[in-house]
Protein backbone atom coordinates (compact mmCIF):
# COMPACT_ATOMS: atom_id res chain seq x y z
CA UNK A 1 3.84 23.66 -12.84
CA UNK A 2 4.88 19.78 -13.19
CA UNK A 3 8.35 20.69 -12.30
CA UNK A 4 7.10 22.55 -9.40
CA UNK A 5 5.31 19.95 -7.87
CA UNK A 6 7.65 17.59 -8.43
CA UNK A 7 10.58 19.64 -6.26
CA UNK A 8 7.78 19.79 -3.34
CA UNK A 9 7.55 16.15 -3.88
CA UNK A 10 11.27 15.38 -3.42
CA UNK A 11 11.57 18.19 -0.78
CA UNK A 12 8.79 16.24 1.02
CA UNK A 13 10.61 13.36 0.99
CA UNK A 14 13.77 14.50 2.05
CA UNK A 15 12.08 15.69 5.18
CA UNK A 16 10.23 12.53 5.70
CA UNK A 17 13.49 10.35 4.99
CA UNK A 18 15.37 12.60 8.07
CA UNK A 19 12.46 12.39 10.33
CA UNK A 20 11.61 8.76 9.94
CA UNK A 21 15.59 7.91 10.32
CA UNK A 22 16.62 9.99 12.98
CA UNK A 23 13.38 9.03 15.38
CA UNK A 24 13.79 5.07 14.30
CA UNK A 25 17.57 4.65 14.33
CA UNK A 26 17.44 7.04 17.68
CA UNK A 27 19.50 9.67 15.36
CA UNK A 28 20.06 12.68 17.08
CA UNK A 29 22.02 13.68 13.65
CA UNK A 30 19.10 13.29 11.66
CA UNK A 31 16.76 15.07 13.39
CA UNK A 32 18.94 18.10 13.60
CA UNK A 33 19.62 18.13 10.44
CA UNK A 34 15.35 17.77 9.76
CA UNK A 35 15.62 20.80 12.46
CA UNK A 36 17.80 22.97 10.05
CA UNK A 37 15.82 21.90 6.69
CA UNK A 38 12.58 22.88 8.59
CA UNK A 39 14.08 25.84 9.47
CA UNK A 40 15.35 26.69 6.00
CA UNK A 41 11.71 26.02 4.66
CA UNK A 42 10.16 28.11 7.50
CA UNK A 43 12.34 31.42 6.24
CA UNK A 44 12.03 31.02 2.72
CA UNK A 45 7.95 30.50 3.39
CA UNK A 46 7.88 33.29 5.90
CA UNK A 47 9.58 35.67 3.49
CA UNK A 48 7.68 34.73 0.39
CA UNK A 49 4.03 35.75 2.58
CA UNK A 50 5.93 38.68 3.85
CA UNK A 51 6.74 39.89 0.28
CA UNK A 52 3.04 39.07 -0.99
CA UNK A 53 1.73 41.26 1.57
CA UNK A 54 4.28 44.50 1.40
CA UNK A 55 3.52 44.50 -2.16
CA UNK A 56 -0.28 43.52 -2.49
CA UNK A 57 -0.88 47.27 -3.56
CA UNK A 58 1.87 47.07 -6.04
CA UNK A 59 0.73 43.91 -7.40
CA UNK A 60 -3.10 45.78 -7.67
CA UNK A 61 -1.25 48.87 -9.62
CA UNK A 62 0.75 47.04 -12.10
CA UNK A 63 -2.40 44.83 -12.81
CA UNK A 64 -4.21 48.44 -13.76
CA UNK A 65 -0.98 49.40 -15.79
CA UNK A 66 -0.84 46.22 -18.19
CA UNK A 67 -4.91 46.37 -18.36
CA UNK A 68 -4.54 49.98 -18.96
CA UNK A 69 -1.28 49.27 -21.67
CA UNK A 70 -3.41 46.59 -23.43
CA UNK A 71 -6.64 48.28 -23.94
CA UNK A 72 -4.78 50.41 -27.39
CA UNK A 73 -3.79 47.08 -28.83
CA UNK A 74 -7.42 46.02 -27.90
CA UNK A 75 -7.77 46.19 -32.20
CA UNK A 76 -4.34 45.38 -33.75
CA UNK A 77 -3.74 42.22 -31.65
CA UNK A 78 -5.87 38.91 -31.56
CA UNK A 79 -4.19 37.58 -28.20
CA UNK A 80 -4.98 40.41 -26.81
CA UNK A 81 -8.58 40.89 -28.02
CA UNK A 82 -9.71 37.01 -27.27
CA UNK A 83 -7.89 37.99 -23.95
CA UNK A 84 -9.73 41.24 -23.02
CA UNK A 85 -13.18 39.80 -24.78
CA UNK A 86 -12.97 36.47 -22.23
CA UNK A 87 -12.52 38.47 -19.18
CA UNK A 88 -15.36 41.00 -19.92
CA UNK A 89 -18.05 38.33 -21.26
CA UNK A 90 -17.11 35.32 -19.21
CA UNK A 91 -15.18 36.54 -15.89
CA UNK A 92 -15.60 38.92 -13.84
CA UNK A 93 -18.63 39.76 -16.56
CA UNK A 94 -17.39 43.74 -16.95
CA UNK A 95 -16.98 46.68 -19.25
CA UNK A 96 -13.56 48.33 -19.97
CA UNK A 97 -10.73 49.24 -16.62
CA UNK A 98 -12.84 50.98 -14.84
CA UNK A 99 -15.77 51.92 -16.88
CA UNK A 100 -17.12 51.64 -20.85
CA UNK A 101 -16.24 54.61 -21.73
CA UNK A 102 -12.64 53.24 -21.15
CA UNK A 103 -13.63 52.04 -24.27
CA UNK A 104 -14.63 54.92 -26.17
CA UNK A 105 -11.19 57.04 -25.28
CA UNK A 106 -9.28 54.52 -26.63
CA UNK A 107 -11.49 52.63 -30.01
CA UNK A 108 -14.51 54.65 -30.08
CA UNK A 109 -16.35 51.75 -29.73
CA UNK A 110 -17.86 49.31 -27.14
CA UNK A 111 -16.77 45.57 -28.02
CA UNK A 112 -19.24 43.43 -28.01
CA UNK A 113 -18.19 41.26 -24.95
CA UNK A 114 -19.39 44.93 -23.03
CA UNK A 115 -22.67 43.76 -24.08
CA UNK A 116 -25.10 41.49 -21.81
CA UNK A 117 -27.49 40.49 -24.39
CA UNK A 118 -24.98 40.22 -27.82
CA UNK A 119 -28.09 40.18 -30.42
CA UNK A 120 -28.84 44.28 -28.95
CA UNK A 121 -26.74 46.68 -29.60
CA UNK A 122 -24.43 48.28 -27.06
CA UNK A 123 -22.74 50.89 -29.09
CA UNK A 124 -23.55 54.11 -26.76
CA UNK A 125 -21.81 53.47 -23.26
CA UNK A 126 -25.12 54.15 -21.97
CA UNK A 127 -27.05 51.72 -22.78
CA UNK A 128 -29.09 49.19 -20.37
CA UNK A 129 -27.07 46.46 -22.37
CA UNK A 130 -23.73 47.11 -22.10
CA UNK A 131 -22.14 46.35 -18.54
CA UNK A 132 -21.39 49.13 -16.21
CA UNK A 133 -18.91 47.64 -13.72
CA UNK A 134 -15.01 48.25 -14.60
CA UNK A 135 -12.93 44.70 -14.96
CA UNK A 136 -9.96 46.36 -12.38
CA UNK A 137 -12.55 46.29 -9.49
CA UNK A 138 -13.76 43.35 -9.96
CA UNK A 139 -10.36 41.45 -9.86
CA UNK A 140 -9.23 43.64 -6.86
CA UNK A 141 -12.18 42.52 -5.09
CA UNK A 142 -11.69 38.99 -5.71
CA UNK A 143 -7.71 39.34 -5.24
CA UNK A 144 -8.48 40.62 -1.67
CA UNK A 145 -10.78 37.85 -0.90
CA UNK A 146 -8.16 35.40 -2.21
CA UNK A 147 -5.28 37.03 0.10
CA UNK A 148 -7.20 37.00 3.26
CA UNK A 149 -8.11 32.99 2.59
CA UNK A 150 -4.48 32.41 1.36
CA UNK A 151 -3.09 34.70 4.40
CA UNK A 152 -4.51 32.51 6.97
CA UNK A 153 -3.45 29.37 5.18
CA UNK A 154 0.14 30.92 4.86
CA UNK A 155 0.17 31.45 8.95
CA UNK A 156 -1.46 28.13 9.66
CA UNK A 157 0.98 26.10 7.73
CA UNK A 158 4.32 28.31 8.90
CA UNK A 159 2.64 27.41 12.17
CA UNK A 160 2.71 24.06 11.23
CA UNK A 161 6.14 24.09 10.20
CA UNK A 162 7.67 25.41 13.17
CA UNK A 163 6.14 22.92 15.28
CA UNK A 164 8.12 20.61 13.18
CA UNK A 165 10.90 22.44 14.05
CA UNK A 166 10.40 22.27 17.59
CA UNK A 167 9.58 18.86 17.81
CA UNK A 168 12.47 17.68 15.85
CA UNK A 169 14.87 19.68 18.33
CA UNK A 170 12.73 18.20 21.50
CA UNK A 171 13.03 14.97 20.19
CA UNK A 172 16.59 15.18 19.36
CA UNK A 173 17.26 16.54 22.59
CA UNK A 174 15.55 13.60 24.49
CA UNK A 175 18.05 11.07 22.60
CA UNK A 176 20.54 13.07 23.44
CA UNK A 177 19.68 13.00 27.40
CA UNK A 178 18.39 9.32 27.08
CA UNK A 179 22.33 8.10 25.52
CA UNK A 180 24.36 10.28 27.80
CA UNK A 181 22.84 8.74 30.63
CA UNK A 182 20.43 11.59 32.57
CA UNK A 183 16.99 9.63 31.90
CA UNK A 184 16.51 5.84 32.13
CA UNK A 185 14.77 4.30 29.06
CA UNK A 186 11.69 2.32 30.24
């Protein structure tokens, strides 16, 4: 993640550095170059929300899949235990993939992180205690929320960036009128 931000960072600069030198040394160079890295940014962002929202629904299915592939090792693997045991007691607060008796098929059991009051018992899938909601729902409900509040950020900043686009190109155009002699400077 450091390194990440660090390559937006210099990225950010590179397109500041272009933009601030091309308008203040009158640049027309400069600013098509900014043009083309603008560009280049817009395609690569514009393809990256594209592919997010073709495969959403794939996304959604292989999140069941490794859910569904971890629930055997549920026993036999600590990672995977403290992993499934967080997400059912702290977050999303659920019981199993898509119900406790997810549980039962595959343990013959209900761990306790089913249970909403841990000093009852919640061994029968039944029970008041244990919690009745599947995990798999609950994170497709909040991934949905998420990609409609990311979606419109995605449009309004590829919005954003080809205004940058266009103004670079305007502006570079104006020098380019301004030195050949069509507009008088005033």
């Amino acid at each position: 993640m450091p390194a990440l931000i660090i390559e937006v960072g210099c990225m950010v600069f590179v397109v500041a550095f272009f933009f601030c030198c091309g308008a203040i040394l009158k640049n027309r160079c400069f600013l098509y170059t900014l043009a083309v890295i603008l560009s280049f940014i817009f395609l690569v962002n514009l393809a990256a929300v594209t592919l997010a929202f073709v495969y959403k629904d794939k996304i959604k299915d292989d999140l069941g899949a490794v859910m569904n592939g971890t629930l055997s090792e549920y026993e036999s693997n600590e990672e995977i235990r403290s992993g499934w045991d967080s997400l059912q007691a702290d977050w999303p607060k659920c019981c199993g993939i898509n119900e406790p008796q997810d549980w039962i098929r595959v343990i013959d059991e209900i761990p306790e992180s089913c249970c909403i009051d841990t000093s009852l018992s919640c061994t029968n899938p039944d029970s008041e205690n244990v919690r009745q909601n599947g995990c798999l729902g609950d994170i497709n409900d909040t991934i949905n929320n998420l990609w409609t509040w990311g979606g419109d950020v995605a449009i309004a900043l590829l919005l954003i960036e080809l205004f940058g686009v266009v103004m670079a190109i305007s502006l570079g155009r104006q020098i380019t009128m301004i030195s050949s002699g069509n507009y008088e400077v005033v």
